[in-house]
PDB file of N, CA and C in Angstrom:
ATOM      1  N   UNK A   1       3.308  -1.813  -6.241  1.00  0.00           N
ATOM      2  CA  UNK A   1       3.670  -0.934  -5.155  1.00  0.00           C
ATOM      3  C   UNK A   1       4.149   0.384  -5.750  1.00  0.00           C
ATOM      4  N   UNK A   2       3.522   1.351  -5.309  1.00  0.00           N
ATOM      5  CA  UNK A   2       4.093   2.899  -6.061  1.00  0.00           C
ATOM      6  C   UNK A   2       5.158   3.460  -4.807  1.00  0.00           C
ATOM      7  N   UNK A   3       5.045   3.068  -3.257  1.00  0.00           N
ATOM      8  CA  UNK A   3       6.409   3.928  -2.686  1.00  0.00           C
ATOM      9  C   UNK A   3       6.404   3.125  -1.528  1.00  0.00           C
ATOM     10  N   UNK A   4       7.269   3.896  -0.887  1.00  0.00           N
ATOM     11  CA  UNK A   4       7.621   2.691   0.992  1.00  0.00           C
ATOM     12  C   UNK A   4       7.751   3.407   1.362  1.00  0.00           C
ATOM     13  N   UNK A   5       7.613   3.530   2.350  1.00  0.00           N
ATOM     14  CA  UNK A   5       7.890   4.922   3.576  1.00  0.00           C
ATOM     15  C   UNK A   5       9.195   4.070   4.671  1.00  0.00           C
ATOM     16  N   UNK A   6      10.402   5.021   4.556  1.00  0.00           N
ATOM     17  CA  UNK A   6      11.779   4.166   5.259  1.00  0.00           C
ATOM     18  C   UNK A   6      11.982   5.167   6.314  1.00  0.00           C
ATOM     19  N   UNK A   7      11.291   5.974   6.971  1.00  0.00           N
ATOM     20  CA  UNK A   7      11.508   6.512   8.294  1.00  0.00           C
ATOM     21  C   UNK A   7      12.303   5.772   9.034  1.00  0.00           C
ATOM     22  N   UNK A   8      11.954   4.572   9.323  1.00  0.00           N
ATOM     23  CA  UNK A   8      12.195   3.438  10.508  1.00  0.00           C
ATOM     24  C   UNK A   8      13.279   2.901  10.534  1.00  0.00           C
ATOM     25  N   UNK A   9      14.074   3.049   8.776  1.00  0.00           N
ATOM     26  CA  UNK A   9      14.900   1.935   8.820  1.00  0.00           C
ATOM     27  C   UNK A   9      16.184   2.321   9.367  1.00  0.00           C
ATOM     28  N   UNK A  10      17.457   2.279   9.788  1.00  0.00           N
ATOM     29  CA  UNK A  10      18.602   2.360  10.209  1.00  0.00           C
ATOM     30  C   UNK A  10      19.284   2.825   8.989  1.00  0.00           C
ATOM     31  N   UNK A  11      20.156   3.780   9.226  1.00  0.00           N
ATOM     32  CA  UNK A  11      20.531   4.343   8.139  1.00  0.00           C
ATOM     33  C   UNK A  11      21.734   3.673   7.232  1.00  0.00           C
ATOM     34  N   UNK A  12      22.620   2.872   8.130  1.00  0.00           N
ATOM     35  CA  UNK A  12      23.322   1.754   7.798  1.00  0.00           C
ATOM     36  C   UNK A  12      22.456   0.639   6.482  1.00  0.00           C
ATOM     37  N   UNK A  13      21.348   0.219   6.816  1.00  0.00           N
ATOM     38  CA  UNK A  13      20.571  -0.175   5.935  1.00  0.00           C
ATOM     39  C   UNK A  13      20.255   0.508   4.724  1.00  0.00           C
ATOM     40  N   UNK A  14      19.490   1.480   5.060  1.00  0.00           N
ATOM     41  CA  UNK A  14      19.589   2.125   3.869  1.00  0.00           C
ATOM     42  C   UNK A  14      20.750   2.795   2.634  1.00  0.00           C
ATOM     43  N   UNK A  15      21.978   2.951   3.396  1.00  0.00           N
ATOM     44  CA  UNK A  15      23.201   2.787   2.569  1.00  0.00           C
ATOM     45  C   UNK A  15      23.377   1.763   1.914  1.00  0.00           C
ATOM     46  N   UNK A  16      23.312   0.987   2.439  1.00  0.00           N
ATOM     47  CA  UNK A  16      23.387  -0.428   2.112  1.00  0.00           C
ATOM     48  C   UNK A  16      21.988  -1.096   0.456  1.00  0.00           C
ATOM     49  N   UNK A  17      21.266  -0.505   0.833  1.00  0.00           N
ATOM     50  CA  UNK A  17      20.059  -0.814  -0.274  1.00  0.00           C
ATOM     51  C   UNK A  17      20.189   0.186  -1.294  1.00  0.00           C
ATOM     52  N   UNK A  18      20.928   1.468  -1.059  1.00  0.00           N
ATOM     53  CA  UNK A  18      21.204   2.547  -2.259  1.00  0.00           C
ATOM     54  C   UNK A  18      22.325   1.906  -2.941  1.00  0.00           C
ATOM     55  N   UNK A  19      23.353   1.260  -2.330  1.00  0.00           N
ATOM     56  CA  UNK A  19      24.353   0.907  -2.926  1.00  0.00           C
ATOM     57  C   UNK A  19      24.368  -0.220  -3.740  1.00  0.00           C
ATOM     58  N   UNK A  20      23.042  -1.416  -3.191  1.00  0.00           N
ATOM     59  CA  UNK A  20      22.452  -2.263  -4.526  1.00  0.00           C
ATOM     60  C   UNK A  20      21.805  -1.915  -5.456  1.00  0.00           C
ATOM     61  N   UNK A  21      21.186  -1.280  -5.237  1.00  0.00           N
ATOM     62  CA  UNK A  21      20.051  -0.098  -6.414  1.00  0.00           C
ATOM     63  C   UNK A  21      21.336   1.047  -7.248  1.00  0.00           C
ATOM     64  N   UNK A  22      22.176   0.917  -7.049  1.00  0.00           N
ATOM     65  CA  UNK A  22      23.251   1.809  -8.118  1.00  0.00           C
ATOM     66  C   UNK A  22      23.713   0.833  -8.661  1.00  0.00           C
ATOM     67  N   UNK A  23      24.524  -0.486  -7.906  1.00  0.00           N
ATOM     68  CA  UNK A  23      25.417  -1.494  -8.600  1.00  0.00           C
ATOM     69  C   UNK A  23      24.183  -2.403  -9.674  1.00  0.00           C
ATOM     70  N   UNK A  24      23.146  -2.582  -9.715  1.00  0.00           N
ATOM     71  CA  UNK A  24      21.515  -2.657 -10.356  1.00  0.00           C
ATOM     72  C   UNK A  24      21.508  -1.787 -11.395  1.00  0.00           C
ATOM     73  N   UNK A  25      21.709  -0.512 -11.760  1.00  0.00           N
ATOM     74  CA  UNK A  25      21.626   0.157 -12.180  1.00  0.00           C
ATOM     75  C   UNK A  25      22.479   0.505 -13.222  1.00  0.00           C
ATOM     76  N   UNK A  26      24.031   0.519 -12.614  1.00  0.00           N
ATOM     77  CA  UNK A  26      25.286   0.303 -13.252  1.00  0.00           C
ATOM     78  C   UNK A  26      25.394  -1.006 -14.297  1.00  0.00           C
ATOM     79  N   UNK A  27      24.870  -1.576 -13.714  1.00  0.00           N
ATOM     80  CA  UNK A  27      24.772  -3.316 -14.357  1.00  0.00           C
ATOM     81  C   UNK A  27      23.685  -3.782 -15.648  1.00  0.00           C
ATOM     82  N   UNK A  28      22.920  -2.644 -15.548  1.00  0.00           N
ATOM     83  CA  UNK A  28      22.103  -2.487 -16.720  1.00  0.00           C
ATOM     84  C   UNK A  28      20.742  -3.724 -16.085  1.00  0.00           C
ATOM     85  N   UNK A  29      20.499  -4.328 -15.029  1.00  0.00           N
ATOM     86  CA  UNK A  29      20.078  -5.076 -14.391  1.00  0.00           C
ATOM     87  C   UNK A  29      18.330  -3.978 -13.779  1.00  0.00           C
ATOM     88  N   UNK A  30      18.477  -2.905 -13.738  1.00  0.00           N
ATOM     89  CA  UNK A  30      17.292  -2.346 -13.322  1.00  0.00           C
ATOM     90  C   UNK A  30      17.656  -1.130 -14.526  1.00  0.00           C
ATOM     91  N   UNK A  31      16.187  -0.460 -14.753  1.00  0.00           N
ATOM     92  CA  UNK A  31      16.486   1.068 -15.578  1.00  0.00           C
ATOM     93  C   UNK A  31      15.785   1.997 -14.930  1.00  0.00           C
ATOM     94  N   UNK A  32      16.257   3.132 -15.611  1.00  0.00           N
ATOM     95  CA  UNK A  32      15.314   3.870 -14.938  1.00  0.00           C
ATOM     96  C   UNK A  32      14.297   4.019 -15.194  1.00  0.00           C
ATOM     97  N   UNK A  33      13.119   4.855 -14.794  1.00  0.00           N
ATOM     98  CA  UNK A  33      12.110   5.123 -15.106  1.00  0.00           C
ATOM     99  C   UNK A  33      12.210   6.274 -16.128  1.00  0.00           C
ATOM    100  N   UNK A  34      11.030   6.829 -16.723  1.00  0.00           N
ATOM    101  CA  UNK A  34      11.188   7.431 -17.925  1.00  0.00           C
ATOM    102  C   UNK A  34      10.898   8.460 -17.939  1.00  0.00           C
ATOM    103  N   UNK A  35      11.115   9.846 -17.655  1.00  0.00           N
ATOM    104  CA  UNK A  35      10.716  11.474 -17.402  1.00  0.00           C
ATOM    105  C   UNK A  35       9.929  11.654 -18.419  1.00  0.00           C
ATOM    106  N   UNK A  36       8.072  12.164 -18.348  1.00  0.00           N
ATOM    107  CA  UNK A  36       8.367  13.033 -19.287  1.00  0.00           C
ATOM    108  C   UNK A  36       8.001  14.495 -19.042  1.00  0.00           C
ATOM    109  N   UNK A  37       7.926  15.310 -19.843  1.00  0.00           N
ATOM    110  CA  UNK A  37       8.216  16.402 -19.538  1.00  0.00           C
ATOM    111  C   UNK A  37       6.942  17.540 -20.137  1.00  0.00           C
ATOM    112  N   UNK A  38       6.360  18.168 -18.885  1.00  0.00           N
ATOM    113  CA  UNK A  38       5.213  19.193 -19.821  1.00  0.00           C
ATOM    114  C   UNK A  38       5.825  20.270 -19.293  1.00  0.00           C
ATOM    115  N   UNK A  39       5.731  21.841 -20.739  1.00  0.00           N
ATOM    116  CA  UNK A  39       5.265  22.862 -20.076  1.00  0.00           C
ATOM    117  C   UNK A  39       4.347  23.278 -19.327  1.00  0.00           C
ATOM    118  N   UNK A  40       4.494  24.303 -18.538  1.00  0.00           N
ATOM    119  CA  UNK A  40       3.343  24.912 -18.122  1.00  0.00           C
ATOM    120  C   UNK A  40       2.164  25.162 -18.326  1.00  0.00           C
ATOM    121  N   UNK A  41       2.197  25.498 -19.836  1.00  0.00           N
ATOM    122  CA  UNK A  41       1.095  25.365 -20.405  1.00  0.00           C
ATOM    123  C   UNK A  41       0.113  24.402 -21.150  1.00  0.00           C
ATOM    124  N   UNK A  42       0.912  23.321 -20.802  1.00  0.00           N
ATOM    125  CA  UNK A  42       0.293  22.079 -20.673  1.00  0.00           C
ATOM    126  C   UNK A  42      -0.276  21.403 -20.058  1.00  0.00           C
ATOM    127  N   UNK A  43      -0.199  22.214 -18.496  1.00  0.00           N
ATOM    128  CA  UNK A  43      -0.363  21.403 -17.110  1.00  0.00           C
ATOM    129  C   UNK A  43      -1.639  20.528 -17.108  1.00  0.00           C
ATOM    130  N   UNK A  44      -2.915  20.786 -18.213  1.00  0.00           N
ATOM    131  CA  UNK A  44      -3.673  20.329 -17.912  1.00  0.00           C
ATOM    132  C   UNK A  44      -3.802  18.375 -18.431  1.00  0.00           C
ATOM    133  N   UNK A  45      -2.521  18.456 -19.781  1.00  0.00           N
ATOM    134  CA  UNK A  45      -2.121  17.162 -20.118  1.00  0.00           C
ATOM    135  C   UNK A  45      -1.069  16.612 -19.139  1.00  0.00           C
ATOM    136  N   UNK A  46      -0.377  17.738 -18.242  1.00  0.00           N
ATOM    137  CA  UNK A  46       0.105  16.552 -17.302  1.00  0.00           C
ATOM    138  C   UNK A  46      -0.277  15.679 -16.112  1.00  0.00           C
ATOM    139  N   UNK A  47      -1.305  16.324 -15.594  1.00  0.00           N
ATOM    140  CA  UNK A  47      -2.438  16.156 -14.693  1.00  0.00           C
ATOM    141  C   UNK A  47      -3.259  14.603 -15.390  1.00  0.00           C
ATOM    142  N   UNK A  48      -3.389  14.667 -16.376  1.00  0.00           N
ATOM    143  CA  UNK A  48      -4.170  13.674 -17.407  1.00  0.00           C
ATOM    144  C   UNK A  48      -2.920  12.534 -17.556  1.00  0.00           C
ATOM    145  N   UNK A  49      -2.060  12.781 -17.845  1.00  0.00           N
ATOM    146  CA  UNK A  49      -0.974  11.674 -17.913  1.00  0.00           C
ATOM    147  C   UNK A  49      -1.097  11.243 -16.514  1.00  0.00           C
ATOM    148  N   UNK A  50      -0.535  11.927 -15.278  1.00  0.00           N
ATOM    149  CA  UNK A  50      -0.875  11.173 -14.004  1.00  0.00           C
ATOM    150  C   UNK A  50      -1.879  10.121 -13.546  1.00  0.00           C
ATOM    151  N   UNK A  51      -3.092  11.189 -13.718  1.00  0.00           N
ATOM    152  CA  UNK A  51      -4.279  10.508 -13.592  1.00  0.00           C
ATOM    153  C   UNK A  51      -4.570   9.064 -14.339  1.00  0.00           C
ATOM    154  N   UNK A  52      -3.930   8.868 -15.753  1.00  0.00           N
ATOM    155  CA  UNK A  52      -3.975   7.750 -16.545  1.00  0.00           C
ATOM    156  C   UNK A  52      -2.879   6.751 -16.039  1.00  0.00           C
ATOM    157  N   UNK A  53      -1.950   7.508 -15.060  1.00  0.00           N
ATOM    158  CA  UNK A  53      -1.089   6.752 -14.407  1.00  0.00           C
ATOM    159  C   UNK A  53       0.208   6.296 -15.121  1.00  0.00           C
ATOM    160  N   UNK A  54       0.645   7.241 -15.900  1.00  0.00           N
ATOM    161  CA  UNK A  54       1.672   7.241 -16.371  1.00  0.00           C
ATOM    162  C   UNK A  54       2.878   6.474 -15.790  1.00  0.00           C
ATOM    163  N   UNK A  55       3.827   5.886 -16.777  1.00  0.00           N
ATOM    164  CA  UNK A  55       4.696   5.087 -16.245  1.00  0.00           C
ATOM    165  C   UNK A  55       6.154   6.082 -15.884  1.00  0.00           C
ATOM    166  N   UNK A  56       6.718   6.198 -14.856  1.00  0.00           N
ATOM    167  CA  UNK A  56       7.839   7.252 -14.848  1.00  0.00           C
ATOM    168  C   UNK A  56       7.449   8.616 -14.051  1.00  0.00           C
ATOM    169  N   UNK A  57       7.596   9.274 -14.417  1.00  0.00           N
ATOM    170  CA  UNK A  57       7.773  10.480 -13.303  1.00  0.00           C
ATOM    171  C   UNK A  57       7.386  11.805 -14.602  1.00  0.00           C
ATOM    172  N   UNK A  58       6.464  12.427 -13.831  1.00  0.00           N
ATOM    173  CA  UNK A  58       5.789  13.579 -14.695  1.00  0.00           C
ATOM    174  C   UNK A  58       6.608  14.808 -13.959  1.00  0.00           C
ATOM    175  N   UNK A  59       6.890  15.489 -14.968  1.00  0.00           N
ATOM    176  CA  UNK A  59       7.597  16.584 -14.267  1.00  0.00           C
ATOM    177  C   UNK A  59       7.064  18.001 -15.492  1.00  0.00           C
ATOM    178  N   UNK A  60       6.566  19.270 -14.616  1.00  0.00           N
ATOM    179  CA  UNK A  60       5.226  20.260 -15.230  1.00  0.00           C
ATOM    180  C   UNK A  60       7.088  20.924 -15.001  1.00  0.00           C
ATOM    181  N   UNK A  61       7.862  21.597 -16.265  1.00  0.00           N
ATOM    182  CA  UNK A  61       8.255  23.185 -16.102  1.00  0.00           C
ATOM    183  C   UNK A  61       7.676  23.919 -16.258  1.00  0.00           C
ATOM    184  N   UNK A  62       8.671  24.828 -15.182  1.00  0.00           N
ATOM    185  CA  UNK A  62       8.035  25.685 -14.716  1.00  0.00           C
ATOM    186  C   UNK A  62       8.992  27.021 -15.031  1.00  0.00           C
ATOM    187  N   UNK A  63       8.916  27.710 -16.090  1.00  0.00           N
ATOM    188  CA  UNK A  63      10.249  28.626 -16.636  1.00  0.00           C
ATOM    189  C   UNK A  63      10.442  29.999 -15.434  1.00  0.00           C
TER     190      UNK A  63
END
């Protein structure tokens, strides 16, 4: 699963599921995912990392 869409849910709930996903987190029990990081002038290897489906979150600076 890559995302959920929580429009729907009650916001009580969703407090409630952020606050297991931190105490998870805190607990060394979940990690995070892993940034990595292109310049700008790289954009065309970050596009390629996506596409290969990189694990973590691609993030292009942008100075």
């Amino acid at each position: 699963m890559r995302f959920v869409l929580l429009y729907g849910v009650a916001r009580p709930v969703l407090e409630e599921a952020a606050a297991v996903v931190c105490r998870a987190l805190a607990d060394s029990a979940l990690t995070e995912l892993p940034i990595v990081r292109f310049p700008l002038d790289r954009c065309a290897e970050a596009q390629e990392a996506v596409r290969s489906g990189a694990t973590g979150k691609v993030v292009l600076e942008i100075p």
